[in-house]
Protein backbone atom coordinates (compact mmCIF):
# COMPACT_ATOMS: atom_id res chain seq x y z
CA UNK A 1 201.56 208.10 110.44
CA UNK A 2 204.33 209.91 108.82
CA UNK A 3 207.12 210.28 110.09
CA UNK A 4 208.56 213.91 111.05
CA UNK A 5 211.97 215.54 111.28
CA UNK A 6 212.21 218.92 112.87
CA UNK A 7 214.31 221.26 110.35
CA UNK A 8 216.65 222.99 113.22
CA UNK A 9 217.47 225.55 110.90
CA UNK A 10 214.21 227.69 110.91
CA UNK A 11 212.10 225.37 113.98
CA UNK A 12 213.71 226.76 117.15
CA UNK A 13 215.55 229.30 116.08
CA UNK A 14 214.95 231.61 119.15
CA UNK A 15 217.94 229.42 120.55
CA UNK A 16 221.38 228.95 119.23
CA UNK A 17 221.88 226.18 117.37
CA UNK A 18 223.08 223.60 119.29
CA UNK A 19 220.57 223.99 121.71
CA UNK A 20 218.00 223.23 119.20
CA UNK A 21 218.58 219.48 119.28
CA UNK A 22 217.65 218.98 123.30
CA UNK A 23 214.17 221.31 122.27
CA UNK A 24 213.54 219.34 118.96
CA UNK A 25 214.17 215.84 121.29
CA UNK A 26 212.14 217.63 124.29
CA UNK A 27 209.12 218.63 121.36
CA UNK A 28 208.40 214.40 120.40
CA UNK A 29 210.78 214.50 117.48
CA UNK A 30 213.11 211.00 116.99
CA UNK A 31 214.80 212.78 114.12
CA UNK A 32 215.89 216.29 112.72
CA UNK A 33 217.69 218.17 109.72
CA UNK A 34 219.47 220.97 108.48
CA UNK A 35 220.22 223.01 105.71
CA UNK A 36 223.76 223.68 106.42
CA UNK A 37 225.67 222.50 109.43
CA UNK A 38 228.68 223.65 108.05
CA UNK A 39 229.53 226.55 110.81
CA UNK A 40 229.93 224.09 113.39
CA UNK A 41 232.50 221.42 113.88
CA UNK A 42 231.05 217.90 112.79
CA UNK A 43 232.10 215.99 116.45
CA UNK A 44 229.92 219.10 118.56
CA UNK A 45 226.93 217.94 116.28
CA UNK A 46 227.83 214.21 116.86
CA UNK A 47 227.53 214.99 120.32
CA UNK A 48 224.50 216.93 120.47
CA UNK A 49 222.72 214.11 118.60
CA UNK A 50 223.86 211.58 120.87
CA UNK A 51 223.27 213.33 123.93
CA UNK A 52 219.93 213.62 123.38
CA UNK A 53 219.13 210.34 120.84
CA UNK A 54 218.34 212.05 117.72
CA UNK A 55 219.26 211.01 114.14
CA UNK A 56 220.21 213.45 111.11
CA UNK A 57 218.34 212.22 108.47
CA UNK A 58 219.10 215.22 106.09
CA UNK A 59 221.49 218.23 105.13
CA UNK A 60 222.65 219.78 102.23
CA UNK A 61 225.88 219.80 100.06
CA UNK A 62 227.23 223.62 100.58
CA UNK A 63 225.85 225.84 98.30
CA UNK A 64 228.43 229.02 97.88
CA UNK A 65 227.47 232.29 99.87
CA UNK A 66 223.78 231.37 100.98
CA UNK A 67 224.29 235.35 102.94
CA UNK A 68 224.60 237.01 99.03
CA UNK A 69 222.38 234.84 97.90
CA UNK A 70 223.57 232.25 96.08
CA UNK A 71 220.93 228.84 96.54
CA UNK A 72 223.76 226.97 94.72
CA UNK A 73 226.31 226.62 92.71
CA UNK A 74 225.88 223.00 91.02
CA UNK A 75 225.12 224.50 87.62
CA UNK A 76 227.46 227.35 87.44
CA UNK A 77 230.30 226.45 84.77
CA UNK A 78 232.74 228.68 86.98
CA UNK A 79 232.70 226.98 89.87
CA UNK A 80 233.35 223.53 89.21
CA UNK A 81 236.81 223.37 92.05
CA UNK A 82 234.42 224.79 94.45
CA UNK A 83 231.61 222.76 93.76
CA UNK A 84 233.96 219.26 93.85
CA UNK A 85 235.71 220.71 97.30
CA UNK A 86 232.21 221.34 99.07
CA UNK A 87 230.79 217.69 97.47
CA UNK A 88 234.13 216.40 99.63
CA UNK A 89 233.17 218.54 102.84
CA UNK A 90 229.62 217.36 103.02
CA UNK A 91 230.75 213.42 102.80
CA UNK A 92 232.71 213.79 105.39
CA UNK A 93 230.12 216.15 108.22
CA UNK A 94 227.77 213.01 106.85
CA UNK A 95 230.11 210.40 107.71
CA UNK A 96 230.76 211.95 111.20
CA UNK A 97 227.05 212.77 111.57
CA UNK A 98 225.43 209.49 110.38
CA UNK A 99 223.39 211.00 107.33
CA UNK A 100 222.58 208.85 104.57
CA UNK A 101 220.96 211.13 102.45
CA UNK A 102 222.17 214.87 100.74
CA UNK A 103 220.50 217.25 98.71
CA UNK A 104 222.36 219.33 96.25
CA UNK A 105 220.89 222.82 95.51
CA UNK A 106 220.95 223.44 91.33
CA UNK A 107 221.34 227.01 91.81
CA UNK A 108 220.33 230.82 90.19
CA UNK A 109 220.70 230.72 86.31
CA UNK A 110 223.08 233.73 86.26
CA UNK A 111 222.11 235.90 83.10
CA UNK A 112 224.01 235.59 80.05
CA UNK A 113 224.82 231.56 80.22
CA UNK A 114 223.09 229.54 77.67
CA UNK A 115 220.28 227.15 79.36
CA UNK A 116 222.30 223.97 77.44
CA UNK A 117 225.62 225.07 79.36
CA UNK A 118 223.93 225.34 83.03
CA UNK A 119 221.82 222.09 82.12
CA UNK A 120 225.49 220.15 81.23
CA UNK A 121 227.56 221.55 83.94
CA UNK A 122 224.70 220.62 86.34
CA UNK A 123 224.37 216.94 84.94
CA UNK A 124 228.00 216.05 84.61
CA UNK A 125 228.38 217.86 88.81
CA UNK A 126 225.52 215.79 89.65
CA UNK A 127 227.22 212.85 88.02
CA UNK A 128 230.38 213.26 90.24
CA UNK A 129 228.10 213.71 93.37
CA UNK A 130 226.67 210.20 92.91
CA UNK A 131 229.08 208.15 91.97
CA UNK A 132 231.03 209.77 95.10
CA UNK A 133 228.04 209.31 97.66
CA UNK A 134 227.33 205.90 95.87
CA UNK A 135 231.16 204.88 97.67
CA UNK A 136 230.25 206.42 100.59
CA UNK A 137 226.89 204.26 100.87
CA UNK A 138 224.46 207.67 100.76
CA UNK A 139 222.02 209.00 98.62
CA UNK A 140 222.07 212.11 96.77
CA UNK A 141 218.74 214.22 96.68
CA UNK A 142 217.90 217.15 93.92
CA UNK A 143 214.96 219.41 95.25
CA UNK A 144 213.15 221.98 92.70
CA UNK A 145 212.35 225.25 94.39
CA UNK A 146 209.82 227.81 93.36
CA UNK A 147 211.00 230.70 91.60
CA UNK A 148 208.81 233.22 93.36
CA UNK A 149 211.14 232.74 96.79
CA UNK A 150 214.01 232.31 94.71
CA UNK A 151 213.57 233.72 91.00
CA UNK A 152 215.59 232.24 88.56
CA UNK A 153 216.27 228.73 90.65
CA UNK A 154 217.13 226.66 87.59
CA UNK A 155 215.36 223.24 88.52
CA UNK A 156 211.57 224.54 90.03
CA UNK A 157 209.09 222.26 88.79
CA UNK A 158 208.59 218.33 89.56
CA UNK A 159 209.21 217.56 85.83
CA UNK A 160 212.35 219.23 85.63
CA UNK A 161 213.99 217.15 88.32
CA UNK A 162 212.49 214.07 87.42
CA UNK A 163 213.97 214.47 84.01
CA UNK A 164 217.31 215.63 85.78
CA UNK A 165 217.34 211.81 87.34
CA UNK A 166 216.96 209.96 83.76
CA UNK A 167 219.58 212.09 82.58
CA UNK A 168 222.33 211.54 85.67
CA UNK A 169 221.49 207.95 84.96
CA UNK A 170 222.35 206.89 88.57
CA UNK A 171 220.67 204.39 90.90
CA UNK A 172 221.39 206.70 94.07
CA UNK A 173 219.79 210.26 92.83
CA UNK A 174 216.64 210.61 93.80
CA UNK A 175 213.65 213.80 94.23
CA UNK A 176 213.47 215.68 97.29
CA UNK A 177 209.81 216.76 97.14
CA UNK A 178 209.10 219.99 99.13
CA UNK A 179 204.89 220.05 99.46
CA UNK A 180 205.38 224.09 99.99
CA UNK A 181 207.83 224.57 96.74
CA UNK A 182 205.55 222.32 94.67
CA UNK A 183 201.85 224.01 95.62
CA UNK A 184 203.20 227.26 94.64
CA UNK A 185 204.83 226.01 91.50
CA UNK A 186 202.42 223.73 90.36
CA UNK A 187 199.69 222.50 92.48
CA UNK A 188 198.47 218.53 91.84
CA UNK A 189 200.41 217.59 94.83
CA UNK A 190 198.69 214.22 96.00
CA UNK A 191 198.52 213.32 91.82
CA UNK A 192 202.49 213.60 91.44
CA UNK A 193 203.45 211.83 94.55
CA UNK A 194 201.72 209.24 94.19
CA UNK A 195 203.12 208.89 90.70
CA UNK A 196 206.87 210.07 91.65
CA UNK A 197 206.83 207.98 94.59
CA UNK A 198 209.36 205.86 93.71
CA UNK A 199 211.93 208.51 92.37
CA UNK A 200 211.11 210.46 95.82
CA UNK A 201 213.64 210.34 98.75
CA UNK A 202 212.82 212.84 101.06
CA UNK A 203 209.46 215.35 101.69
CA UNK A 204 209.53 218.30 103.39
CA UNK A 205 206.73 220.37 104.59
CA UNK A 206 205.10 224.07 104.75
CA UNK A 207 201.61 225.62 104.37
CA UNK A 208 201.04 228.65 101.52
CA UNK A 209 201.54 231.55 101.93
CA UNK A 210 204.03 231.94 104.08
CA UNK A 211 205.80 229.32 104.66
CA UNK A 212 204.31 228.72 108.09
CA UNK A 213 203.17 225.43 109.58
CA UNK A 214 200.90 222.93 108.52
CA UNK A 215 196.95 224.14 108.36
CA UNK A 216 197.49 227.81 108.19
CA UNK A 217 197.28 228.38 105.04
CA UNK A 218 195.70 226.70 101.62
CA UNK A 219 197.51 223.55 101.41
CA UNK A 220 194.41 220.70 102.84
CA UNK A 221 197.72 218.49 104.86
CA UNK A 222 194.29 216.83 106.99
CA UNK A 223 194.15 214.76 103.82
CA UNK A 224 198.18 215.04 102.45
CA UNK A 225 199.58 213.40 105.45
CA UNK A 226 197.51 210.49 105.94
CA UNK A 227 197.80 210.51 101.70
CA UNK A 228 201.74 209.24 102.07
CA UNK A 229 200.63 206.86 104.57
CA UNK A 230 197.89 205.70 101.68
CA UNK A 231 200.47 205.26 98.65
CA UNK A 232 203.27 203.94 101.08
CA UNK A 233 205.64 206.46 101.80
CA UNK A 234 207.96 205.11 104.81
CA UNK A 235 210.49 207.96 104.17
CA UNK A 236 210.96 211.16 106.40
CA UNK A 237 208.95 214.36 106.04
CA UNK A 238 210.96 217.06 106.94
CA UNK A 239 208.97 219.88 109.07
CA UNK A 240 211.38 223.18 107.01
CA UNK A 241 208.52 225.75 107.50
CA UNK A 242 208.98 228.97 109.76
CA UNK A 243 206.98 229.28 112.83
CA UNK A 244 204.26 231.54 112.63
CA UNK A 245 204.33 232.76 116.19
CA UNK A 246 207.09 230.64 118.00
CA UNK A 247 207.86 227.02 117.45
CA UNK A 248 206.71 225.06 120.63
CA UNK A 249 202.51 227.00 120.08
CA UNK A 250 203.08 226.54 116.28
CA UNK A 251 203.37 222.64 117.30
CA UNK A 252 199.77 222.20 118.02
CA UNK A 253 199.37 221.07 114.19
CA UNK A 254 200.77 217.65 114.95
CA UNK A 255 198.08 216.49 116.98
CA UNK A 256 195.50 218.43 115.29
CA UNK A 257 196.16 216.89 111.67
CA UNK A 258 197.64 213.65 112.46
CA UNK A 259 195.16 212.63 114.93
CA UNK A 260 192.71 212.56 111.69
């Protein structure tokens, strides 16, 4: 049975934040992640987590002003200082916080900047990243997002970021897979991870369209999940969807599909 992490930035969000961890804990979950936890001091996560026995298995590297917009900065030439600075911040909320794995958000191609620039800038950041979270014993994740949610995201197809990897060249970059980013972009979702399997470090979840939770929408998850069990996926699957009519009814798929 896979094995899930509640995303506390859109599961529970009727609460505050740091109350999500006692619901995600109270809901069956061992384990949760984040997109950002950057708004709240590192040790008032700590404690959260051990209060109520729950490990971080994911968050991301900052990613300039998410409220404008921006889904990254890692391939924007300008912002290099910026990029370095936030690579520092999110080693250290990870130390604190016990993660062993971040993913780094490519970014919008902003119009007028050659494709060869963003590609370079984004390879020689990414290069930086690793050999930084390689020190730190962590992993560093790239994730390709569809570009109908997020038009223009520079890295949005499963052959893009597996490319990405033979071109950072490092042992500790590997593909975040997001099931909902990839049906929309591409489809062929049990075919390509079975074959990426080994490059993948991390899966999250959502059904199409949407966004919402497992078996409301096209994507068959009755056969996907037991399918990572079947090619040997003992990673996490991250549950990032948004609740279709609260979180705690919405959690009915577990049983439902997993009980399969």
């Amino acid at each position: 049975m896979p094995r899930l992490a509640a995303n506390l930035s859109l599961l529970f969000a009727e609460l505050p934040f740091l109350e999500r961890f006692g619901q995600a804990r109270a809901a069956g979950f061992d384990a949760v992640e984040c997109q950002f936890p950057y708004a709240w001091p590192a040790r008032e996560i700590r404690a959260r987590l051990d209060t109520h026995g729950l490990q971080l298995v994911l968050h991301n590297l900052p990613a300039g002003d998410w409220a404008a917009g921006e889904r990254g900065i890692a391939c924007l030439p300008a912002r290099h200082a910026e990029f370095r600075a936030g690579l520092e911040q999110g080693i250290a909320y990870a130390r604190t916080l016990g993660v062993q794995r971040l993913n780094c958000l490519a970014g919008v191609a902003p119009p007028g900047v050659a494709e060869a620039v963003l590609r370079a800038t984004l390879v020689e950041n990414l290069r930086v990243a690793a050999a930084a979270l390689a020190e730190a014993g962590m992993t560093l994740l790239v994730e390709a997002i569809n570009t109908h949610d997020v038009p223009g995201f520079f890295i949005n197809r499963s052959a893009q970021a597996l490319a990405l990897l033979d071109e950072v060249g490092a042992d500790n970059v590997l593909f975040q897979y997001d099931v909902y980013h990839m049906q929309r972009m591409e489809g062929e979702l049990a075919a390509t991870l079975e074959k990426a399997l080994p490059r993948i470090g991390h899966i999250q979840i959502a059904d199409n369209p949407g966004r919402h939770e497992p078996g409301t929408g096209e994507i068959d998850y009755a056969f996907l999940l037991p399918w990572l069990d079947r090619i040997g996926y003992t990673g996490w699957v991250g549950c990032e969807y948004l609740p279709a009519a609260g979180t705690l009814p919405g959690l009915a798929w577990r049983e439902r599909l997993l009980a399969r």
